[in-house]
C-alpha atoms as a PDB file:
ATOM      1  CA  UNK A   1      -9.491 -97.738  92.484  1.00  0.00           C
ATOM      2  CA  UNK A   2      -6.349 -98.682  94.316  1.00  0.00           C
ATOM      3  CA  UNK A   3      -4.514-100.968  92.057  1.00  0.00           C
ATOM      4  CA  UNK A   4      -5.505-102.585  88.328  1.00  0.00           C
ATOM      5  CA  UNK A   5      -4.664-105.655  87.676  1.00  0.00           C
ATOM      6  CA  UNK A   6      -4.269-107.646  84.239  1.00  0.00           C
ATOM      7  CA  UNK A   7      -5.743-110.505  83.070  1.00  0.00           C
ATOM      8  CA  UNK A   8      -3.418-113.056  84.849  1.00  0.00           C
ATOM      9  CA  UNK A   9      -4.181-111.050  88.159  1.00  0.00           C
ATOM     10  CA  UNK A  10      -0.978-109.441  87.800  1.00  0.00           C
ATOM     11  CA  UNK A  11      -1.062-105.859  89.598  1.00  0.00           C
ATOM     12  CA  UNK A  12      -0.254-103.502  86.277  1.00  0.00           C
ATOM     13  CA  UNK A  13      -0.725 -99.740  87.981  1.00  0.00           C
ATOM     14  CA  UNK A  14      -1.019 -98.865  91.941  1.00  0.00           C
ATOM     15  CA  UNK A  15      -2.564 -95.413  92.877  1.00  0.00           C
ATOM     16  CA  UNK A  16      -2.086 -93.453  95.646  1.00  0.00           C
ATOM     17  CA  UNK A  17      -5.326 -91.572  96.466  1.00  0.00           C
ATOM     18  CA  UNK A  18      -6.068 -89.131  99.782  1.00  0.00           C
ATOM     19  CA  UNK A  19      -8.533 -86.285  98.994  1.00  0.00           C
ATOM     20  CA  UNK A  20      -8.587 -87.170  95.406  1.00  0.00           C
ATOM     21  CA  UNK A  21      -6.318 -89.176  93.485  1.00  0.00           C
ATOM     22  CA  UNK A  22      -2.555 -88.366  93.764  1.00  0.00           C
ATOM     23  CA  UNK A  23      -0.265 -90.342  91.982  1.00  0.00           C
ATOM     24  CA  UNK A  24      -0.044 -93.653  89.681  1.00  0.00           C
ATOM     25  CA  UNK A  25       2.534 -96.293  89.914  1.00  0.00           C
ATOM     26  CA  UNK A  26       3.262 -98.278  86.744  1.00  0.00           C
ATOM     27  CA  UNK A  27       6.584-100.079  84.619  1.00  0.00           C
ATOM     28  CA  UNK A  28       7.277 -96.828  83.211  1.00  0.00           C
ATOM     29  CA  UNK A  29       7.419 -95.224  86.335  1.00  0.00           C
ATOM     30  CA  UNK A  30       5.931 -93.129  88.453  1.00  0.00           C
ATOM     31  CA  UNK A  31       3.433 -89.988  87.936  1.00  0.00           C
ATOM     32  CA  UNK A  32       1.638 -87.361  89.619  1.00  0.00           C
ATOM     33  CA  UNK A  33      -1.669 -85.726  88.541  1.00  0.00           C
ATOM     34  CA  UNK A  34      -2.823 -82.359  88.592  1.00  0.00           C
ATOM     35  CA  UNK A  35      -5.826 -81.322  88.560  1.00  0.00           C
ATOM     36  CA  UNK A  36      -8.082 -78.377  88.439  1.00  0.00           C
ATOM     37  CA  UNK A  37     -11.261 -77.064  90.571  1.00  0.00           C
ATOM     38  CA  UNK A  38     -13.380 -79.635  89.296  1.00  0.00           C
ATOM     39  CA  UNK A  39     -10.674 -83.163  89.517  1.00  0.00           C
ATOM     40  CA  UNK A  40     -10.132 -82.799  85.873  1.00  0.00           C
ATOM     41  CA  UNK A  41      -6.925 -84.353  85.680  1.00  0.00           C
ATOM     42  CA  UNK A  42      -4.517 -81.226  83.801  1.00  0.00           C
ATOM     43  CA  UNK A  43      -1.050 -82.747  84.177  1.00  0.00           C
ATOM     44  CA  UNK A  44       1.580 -85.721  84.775  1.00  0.00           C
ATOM     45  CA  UNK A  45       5.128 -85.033  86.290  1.00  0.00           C
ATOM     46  CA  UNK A  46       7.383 -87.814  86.435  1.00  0.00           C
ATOM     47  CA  UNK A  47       9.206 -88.047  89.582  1.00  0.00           C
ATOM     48  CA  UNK A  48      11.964 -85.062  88.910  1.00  0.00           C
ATOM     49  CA  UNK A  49       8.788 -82.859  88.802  1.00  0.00           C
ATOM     50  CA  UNK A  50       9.281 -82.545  85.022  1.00  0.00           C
ATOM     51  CA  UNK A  51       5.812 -82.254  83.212  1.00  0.00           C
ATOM     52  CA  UNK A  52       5.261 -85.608  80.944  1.00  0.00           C
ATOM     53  CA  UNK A  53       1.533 -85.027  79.352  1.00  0.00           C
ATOM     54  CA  UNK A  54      -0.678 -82.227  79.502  1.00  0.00           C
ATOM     55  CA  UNK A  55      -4.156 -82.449  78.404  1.00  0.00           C
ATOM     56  CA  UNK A  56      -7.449 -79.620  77.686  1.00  0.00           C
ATOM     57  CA  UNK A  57     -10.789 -80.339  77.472  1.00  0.00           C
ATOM     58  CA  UNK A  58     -13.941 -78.759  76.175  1.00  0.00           C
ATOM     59  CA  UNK A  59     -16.635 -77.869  78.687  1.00  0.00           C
ATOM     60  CA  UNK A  60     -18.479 -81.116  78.648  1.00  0.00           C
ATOM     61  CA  UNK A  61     -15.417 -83.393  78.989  1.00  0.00           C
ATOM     62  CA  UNK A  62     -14.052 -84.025  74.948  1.00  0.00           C
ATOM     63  CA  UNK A  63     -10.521 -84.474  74.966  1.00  0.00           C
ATOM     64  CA  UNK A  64      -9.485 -81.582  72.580  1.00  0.00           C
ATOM     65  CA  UNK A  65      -5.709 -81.810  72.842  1.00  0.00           C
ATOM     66  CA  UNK A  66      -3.310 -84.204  74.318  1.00  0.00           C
ATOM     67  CA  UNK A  67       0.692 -84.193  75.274  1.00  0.00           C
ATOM     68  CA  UNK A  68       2.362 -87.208  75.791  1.00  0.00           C
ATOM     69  CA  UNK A  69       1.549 -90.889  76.064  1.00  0.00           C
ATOM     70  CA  UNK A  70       1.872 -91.730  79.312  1.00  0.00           C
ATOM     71  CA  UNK A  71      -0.754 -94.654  80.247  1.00  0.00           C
ATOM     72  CA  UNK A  72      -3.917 -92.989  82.284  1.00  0.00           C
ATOM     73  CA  UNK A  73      -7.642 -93.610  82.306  1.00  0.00           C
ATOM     74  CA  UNK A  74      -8.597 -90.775  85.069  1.00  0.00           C
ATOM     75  CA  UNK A  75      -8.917 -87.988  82.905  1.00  0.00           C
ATOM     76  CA  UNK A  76     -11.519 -85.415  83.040  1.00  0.00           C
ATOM     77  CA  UNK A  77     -13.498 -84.352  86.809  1.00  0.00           C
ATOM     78  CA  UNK A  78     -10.969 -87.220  87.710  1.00  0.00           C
ATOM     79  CA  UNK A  79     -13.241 -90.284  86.415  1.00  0.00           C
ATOM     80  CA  UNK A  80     -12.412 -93.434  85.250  1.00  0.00           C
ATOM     81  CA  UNK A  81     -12.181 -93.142  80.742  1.00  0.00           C
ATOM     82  CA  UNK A  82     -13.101 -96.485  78.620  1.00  0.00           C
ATOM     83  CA  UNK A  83     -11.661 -95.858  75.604  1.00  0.00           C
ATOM     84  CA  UNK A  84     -13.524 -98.405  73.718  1.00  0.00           C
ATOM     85  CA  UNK A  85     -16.945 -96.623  73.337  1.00  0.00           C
ATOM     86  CA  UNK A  86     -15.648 -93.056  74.436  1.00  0.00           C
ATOM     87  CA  UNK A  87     -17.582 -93.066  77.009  1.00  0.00           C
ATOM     88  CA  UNK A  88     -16.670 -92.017  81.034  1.00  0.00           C
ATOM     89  CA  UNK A  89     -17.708 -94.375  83.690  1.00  0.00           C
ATOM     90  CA  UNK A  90     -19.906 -93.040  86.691  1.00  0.00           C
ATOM     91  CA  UNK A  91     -20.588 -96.075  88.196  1.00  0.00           C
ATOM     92  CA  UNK A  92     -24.236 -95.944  88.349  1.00  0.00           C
ATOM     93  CA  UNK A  93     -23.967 -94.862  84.386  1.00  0.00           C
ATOM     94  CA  UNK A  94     -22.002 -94.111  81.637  1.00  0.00           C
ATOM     95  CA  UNK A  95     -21.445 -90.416  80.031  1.00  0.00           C
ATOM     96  CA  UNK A  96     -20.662 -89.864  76.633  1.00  0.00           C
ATOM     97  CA  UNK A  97     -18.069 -86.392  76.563  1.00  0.00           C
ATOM     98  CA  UNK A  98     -18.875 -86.081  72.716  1.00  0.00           C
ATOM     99  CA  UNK A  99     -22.615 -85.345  73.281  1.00  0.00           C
ATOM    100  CA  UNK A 100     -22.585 -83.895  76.799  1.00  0.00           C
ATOM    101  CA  UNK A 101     -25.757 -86.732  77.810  1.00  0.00           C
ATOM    102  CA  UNK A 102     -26.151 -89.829  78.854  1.00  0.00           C
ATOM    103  CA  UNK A 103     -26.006 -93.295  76.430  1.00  0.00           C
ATOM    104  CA  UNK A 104     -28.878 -94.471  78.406  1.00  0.00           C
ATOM    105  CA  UNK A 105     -31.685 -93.412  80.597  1.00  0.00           C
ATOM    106  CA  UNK A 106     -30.933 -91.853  84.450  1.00  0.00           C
ATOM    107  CA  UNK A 107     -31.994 -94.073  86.926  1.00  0.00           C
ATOM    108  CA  UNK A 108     -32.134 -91.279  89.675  1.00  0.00           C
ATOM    109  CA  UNK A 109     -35.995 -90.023  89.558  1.00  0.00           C
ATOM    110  CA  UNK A 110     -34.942 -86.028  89.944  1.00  0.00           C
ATOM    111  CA  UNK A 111     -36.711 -83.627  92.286  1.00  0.00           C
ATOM    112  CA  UNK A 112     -39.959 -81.966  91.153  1.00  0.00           C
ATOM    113  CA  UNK A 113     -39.668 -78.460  92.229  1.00  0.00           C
ATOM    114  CA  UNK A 114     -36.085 -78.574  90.231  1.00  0.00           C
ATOM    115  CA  UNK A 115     -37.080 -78.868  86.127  1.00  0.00           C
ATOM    116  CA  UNK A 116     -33.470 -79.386  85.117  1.00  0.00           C
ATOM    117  CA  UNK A 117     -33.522 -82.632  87.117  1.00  0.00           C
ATOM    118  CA  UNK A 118     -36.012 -84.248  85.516  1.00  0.00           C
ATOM    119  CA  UNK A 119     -33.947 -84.643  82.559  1.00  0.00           C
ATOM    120  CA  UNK A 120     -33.122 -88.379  81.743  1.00  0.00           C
ATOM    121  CA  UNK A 121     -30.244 -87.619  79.577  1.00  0.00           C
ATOM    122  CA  UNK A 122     -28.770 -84.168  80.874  1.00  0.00           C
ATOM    123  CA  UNK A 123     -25.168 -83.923  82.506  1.00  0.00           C
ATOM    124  CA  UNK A 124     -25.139 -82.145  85.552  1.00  0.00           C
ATOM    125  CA  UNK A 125     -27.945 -79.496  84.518  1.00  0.00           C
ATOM    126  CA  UNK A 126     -26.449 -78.343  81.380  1.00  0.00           C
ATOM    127  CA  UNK A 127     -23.663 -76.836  83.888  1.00  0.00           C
ATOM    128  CA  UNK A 128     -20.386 -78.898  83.372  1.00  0.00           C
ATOM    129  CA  UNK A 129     -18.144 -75.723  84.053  1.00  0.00           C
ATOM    130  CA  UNK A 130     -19.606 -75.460  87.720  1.00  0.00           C
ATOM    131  CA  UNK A 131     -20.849 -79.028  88.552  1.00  0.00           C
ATOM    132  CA  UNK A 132     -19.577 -82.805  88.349  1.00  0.00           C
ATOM    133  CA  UNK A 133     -21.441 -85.913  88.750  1.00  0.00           C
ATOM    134  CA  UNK A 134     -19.637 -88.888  90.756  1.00  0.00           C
ATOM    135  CA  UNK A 135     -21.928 -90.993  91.454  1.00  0.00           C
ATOM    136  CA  UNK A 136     -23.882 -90.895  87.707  1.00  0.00           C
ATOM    137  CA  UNK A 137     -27.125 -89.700  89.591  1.00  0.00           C
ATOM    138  CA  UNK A 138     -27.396 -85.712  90.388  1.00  0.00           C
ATOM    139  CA  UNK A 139     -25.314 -83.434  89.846  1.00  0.00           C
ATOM    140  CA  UNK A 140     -23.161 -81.477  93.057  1.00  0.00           C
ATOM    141  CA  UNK A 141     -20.937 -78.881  92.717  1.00  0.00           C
ATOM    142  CA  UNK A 142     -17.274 -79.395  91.964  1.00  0.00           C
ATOM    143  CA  UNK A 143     -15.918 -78.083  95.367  1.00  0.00           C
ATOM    144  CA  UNK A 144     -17.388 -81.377  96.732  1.00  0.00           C
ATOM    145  CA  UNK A 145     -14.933 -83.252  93.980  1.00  0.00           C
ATOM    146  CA  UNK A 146     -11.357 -81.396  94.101  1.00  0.00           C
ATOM    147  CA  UNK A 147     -11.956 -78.692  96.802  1.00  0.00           C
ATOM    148  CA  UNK A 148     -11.395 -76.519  93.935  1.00  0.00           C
ATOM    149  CA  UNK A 149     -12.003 -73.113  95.526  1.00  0.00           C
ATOM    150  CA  UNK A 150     -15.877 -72.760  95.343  1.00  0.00           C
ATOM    151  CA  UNK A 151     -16.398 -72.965  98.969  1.00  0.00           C
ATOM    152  CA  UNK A 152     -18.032 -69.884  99.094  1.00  0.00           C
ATOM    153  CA  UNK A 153     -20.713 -70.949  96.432  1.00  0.00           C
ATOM    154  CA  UNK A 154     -21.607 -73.691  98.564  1.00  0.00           C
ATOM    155  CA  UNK A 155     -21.397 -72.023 101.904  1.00  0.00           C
ATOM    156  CA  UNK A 156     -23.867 -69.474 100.696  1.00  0.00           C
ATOM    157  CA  UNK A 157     -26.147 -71.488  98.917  1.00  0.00           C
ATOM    158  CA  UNK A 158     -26.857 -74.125 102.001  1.00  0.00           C
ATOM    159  CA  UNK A 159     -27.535 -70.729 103.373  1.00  0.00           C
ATOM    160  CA  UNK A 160     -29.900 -69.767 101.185  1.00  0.00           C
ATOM    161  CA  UNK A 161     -31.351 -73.287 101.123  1.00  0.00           C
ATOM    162  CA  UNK A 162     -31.511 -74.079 104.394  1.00  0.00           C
ATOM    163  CA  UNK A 163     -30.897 -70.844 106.068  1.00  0.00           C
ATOM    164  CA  UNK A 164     -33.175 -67.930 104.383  1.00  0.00           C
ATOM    165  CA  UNK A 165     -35.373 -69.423 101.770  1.00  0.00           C
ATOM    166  CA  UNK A 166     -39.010 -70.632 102.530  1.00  0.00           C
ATOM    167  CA  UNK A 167     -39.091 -74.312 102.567  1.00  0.00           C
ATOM    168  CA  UNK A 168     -42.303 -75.107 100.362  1.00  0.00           C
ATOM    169  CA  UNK A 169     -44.235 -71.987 101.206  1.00  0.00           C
ATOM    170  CA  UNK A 170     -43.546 -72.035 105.006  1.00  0.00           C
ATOM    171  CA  UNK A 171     -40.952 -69.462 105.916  1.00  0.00           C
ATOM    172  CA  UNK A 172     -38.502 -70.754 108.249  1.00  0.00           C
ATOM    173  CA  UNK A 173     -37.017 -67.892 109.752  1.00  0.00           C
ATOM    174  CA  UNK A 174     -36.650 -67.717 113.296  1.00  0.00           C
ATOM    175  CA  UNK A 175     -36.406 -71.574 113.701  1.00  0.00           C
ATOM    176  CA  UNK A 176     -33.593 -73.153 115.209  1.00  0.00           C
ATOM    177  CA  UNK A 177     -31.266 -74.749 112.969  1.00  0.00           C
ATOM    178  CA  UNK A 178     -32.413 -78.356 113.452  1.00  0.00           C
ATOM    179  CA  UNK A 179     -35.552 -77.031 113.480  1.00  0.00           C
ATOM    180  CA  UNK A 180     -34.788 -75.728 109.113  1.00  0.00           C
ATOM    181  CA  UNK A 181     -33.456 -78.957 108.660  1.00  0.00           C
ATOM    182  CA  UNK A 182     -36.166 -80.766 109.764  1.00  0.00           C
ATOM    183  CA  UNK A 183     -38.636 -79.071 107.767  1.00  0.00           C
ATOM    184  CA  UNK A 184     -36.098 -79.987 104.244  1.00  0.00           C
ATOM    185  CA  UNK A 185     -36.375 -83.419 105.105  1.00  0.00           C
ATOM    186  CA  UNK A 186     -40.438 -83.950 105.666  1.00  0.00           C
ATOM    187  CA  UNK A 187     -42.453 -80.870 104.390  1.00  0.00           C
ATOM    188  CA  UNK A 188     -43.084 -82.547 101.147  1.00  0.00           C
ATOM    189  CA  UNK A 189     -43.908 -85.825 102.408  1.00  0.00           C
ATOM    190  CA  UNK A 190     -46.451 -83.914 104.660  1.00  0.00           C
ATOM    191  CA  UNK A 191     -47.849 -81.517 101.668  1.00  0.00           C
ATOM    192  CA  UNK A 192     -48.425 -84.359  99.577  1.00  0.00           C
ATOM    193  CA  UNK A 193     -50.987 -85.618 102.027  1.00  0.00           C
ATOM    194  CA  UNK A 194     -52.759 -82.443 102.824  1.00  0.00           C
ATOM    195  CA  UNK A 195     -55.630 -80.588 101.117  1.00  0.00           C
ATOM    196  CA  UNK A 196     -54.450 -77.162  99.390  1.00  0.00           C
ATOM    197  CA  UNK A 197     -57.761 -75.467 101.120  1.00  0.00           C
ATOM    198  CA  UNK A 198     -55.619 -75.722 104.175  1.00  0.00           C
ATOM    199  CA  UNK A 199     -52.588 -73.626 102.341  1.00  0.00           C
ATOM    200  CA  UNK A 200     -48.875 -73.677 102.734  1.00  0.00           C
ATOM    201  CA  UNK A 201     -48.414 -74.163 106.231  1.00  0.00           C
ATOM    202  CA  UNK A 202     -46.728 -72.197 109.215  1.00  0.00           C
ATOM    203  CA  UNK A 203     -44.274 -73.579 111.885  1.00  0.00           C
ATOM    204  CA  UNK A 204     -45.592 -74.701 115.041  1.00  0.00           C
ATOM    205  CA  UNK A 205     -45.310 -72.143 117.192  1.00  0.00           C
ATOM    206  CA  UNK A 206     -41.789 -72.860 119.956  1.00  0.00           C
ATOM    207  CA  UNK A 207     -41.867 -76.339 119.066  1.00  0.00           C
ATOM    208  CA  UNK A 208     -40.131 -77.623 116.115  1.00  0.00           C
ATOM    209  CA  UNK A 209     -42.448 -78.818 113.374  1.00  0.00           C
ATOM    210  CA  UNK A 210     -45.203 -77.409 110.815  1.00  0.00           C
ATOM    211  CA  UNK A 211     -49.146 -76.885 111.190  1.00  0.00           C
ATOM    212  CA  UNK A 212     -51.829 -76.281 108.936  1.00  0.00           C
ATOM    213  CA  UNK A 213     -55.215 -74.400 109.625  1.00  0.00           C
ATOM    214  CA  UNK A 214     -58.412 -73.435 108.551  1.00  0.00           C
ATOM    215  CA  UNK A 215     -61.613 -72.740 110.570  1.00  0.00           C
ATOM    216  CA  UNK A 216     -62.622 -76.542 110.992  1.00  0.00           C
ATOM    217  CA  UNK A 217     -59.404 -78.499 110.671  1.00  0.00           C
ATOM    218  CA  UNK A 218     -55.873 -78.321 111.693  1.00  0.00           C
ATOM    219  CA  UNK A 219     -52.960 -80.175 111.135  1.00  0.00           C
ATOM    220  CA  UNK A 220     -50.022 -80.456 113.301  1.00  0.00           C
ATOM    221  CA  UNK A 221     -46.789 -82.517 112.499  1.00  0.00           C
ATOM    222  CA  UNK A 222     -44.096 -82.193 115.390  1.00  0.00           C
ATOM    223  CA  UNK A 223     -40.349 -82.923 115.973  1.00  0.00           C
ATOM    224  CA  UNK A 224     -39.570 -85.638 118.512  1.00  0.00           C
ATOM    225  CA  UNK A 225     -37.951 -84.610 121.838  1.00  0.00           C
ATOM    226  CA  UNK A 226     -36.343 -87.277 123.403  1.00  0.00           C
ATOM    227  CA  UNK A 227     -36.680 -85.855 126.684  1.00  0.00           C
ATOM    228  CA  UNK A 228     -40.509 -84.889 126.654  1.00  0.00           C
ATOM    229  CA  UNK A 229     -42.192 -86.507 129.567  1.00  0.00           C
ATOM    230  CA  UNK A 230     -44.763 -88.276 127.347  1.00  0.00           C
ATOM    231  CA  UNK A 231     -43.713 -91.040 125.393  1.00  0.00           C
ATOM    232  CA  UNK A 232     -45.969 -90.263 122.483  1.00  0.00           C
ATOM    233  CA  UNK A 233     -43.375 -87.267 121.778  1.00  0.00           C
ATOM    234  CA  UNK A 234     -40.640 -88.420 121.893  1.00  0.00           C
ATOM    235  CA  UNK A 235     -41.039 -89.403 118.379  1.00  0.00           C
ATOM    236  CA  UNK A 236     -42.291 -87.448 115.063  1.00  0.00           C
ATOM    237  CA  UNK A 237     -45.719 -87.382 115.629  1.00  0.00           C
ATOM    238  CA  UNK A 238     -48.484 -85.714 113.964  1.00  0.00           C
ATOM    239  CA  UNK A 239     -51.878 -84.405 115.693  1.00  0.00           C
ATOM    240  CA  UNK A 240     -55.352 -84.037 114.016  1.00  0.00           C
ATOM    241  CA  UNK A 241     -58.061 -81.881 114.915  1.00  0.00           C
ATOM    242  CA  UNK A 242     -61.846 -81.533 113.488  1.00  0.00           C
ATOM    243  CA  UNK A 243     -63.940 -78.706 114.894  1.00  0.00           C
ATOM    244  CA  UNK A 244     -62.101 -78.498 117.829  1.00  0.00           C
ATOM    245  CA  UNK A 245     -61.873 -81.838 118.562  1.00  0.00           C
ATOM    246  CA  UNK A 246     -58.825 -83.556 118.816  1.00  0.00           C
ATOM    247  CA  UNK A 247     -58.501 -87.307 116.853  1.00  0.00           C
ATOM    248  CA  UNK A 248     -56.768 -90.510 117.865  1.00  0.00           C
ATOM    249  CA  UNK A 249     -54.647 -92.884 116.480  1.00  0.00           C
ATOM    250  CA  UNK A 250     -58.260 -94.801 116.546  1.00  0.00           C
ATOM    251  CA  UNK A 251     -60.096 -92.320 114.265  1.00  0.00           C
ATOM    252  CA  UNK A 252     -62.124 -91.245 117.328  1.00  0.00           C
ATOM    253  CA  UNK A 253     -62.752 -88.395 119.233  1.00  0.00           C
ATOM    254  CA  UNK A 254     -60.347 -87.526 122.232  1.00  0.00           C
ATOM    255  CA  UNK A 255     -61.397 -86.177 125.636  1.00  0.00           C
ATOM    256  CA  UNK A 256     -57.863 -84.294 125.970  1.00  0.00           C
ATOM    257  CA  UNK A 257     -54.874 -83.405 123.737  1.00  0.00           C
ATOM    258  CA  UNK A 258     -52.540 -84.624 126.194  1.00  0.00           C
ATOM    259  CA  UNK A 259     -53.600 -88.287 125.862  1.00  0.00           C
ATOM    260  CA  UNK A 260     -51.323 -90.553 124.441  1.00  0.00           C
ATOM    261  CA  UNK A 261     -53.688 -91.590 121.469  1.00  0.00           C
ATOM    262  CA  UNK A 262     -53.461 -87.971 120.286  1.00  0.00           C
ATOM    263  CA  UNK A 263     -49.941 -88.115 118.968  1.00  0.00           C
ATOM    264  CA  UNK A 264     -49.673 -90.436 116.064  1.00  0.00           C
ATOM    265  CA  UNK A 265     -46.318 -91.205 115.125  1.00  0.00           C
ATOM    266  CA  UNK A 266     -45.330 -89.646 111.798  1.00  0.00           C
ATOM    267  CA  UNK A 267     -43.841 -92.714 110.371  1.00  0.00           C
ATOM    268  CA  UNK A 268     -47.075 -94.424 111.497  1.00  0.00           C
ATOM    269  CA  UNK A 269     -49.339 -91.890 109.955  1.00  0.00           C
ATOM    270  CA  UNK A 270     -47.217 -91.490 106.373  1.00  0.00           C
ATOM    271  CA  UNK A 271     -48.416 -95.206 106.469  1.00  0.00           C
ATOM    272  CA  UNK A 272     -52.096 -94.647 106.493  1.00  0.00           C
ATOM    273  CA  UNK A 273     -52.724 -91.148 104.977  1.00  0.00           C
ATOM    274  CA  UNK A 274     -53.696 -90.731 101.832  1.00  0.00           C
ATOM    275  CA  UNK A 275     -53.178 -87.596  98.827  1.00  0.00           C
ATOM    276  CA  UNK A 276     -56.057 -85.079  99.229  1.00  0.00           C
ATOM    277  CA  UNK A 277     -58.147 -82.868  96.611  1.00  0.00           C
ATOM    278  CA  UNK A 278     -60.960 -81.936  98.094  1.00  0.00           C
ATOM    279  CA  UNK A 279     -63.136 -81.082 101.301  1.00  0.00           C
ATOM    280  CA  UNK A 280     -61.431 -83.019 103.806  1.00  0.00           C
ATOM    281  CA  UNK A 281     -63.236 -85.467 106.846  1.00  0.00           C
ATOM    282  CA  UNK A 282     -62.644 -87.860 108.781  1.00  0.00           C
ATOM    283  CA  UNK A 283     -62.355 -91.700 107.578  1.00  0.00           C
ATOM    284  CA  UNK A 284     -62.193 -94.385 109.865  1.00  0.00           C
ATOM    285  CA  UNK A 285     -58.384 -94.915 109.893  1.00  0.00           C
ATOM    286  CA  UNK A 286     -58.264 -91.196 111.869  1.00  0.00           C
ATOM    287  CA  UNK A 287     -56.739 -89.875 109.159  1.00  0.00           C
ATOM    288  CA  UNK A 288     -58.023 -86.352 106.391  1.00  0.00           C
ATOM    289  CA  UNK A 289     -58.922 -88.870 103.425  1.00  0.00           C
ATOM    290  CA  UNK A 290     -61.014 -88.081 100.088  1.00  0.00           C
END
C-alpha cells in the first residue's frame, strides 16, 4: 500500500516503502517504523527521531502492550491490522492473533511429505517466532520478510534441501546444480506415475535426469539440452523400455533408441500416464498403465 485514501477519495496517509515499509505520512505528521527480524513493526519516531509509540507482542501476533496513539494499521510481521474483527489481513486470508489460526479454511493444498502443512487452520507451522506468512498461503522464514539476520538459516537449509538431502529416495550427490534442481521440481510428478516394484530411482548416469529399473522394465526421464543434435532432446523427455525393447511415442516397439519416436516429451507423457499399483505392461497409449 502506497497511499489510503478516505471515503471522498481524499489521500489520508502516504507511505514510503523500499525493502519493507519505511515511513507514513499523515495530518499529524510524519513517522518512521521500526521493526524487528520478522517486519513486526516495534517503534514510531516522529521526525526529530524522538520515539512516539512503542508496541510488544506475544508470539503469535496479540498486541500485549501499546505506547502512544499515533494512527497505524501495519503492526505485527509488518501486515496490514483491521481492527474491526481483530483480525490481520494476508491477502489471500485473514489471521486471527488471539487464536494463532486461521477464521477460515487455507486455500493453499500443503505438501504431502510436510505434515505440518496440511493443516487448514495452522499459522506458519506452529512456528510464529521463526516464520511469517505474506501471502496467507505457506509459511517462509522471516529473513525473506525484514532481512532480519537469519540468512544463515536459510543459506544452509537450501543447502540441505537442495544441496545434500536425497530428493524422494534418489540421492543427488554428485549432480550438477541444475541438475538438483531439476530433480525438486519433477521427481514427484514422475513417482506418482511409477510402480513401487521399480523402487526409488537413481540419476541417469552423466545426463541430467532420473531412471528407474528392474530386470524387465526401465524408466528413463531426461533433462532437455537445447543443443543436443536431435530434436527429440532438446526437450524433457522420458524413454520406456520393456525387455529390452525400447517403446515409442506410438506404444510400439522401436528398432533403435536413437529414433525420434523414442523420446516422448515429458509434458506429453505426464498427459497420458497413469498412477501405478501393480505389475506393470504395456497399454496401447505406450505408456506403464494398470
Amino acid at each position: 500500500m502506497l497511499e489510503a485514501l478516505d471515503g471522498a477519495g481524499n489521500p489520508v496517509a502516504l507511505y514510503v516503502i523500499g525493502h519493507e515499509r519505511i515511513s507514513q505520512m499523515r495530518a499529524s505528521g510524519k513517522h518512521t517504523y521500526h521493526a524487528d527480524g520478522l517486519g513486526s513493526i516495534r517503534a514510531l519516531t516522529d521526525e526529530t527521531g524522538v520515539r512516539t509509540d512503542r508496541y510488544v507482542y506475544e508470539a503469535y501476533g496479540l498486541l500485549e502492550h501499546n505506547e502512544g496513539n499515533t494512527e497505524n494499521p501495519f503492526r505485527y510481521t509488518g501486515e496490514q491490522y483491521d481492527p474491526n474483527p481483530g483480525f490481520y489481513y494476508l491477502r489471500a486470508i485473514y489471521y486471527n492473533p488471539a487464536t494463532g489460526r486461521f477464521p477460515t479454511m487455507d486455500t493453499y493444498q500443503g505438501r504431502i511429505h510436510e505434515p505440518q502443512t496440511l493443516h487448514k487452520y495452522l499459522y506458519v507451522h506452529a512456528d510464529p517466532v521463526n516464520m511469517v506468512d505474506p501471502s496467507g498461503e505457506f509459511g517462509i522464514a522471516g529473513f525473506f520478510s525484514g532481512f532480519g539476520g537469519r540468512f544463515w538459516d536459510f543459506t544452509l537449509g537450501l543447502a540441505r534441501g537442495v544441496l545434500v538431502r536425497p530428493i524422494n529416495g534418489i540421492s543427488s550427490r554428485g549432480l550438477p546444480l541444475k541438475g538438483r534442481i531439476w530433480l525438486h521440481i519433477h521427481v514427484r510428478a514422475i513417482q506418482h506415475r511409477l510402480p513401487s516394484s521399480l523402487g526409488a530411482g537413481s540419476p541417469a548416469g552423466k545426463q541430467i535426469g532420473c531412471r528407474w529399473l528392474t530386470q524387465r522394465h526401465q524408466v528413463r526421464v531426461m533433462c532437455g539440452n537445447p543443443n543436443s543434435p536431435n530434436p527429440a532432446q532438446r526437450v524433457d523427455c522420458v524413454q520406456l523400455r520393456v525387455d529390452g525393447k525400447v517403446i515409442g511415442r506410438n506404444g510400439q516397439p522401436l528398432a533403435s533408441g536413437s529414433q525420434p519416436q523414442a523420446h516422448i516429451p515429458f509434458h506429453e507423457w505426464r498427459t497420458w500416464a497413469r498412477p501405478i499399483r501393480e505389475t506393470p505392461r504395456l497399454c496401447r497409449g505406450g505408456i506403464l498403465s494398470l
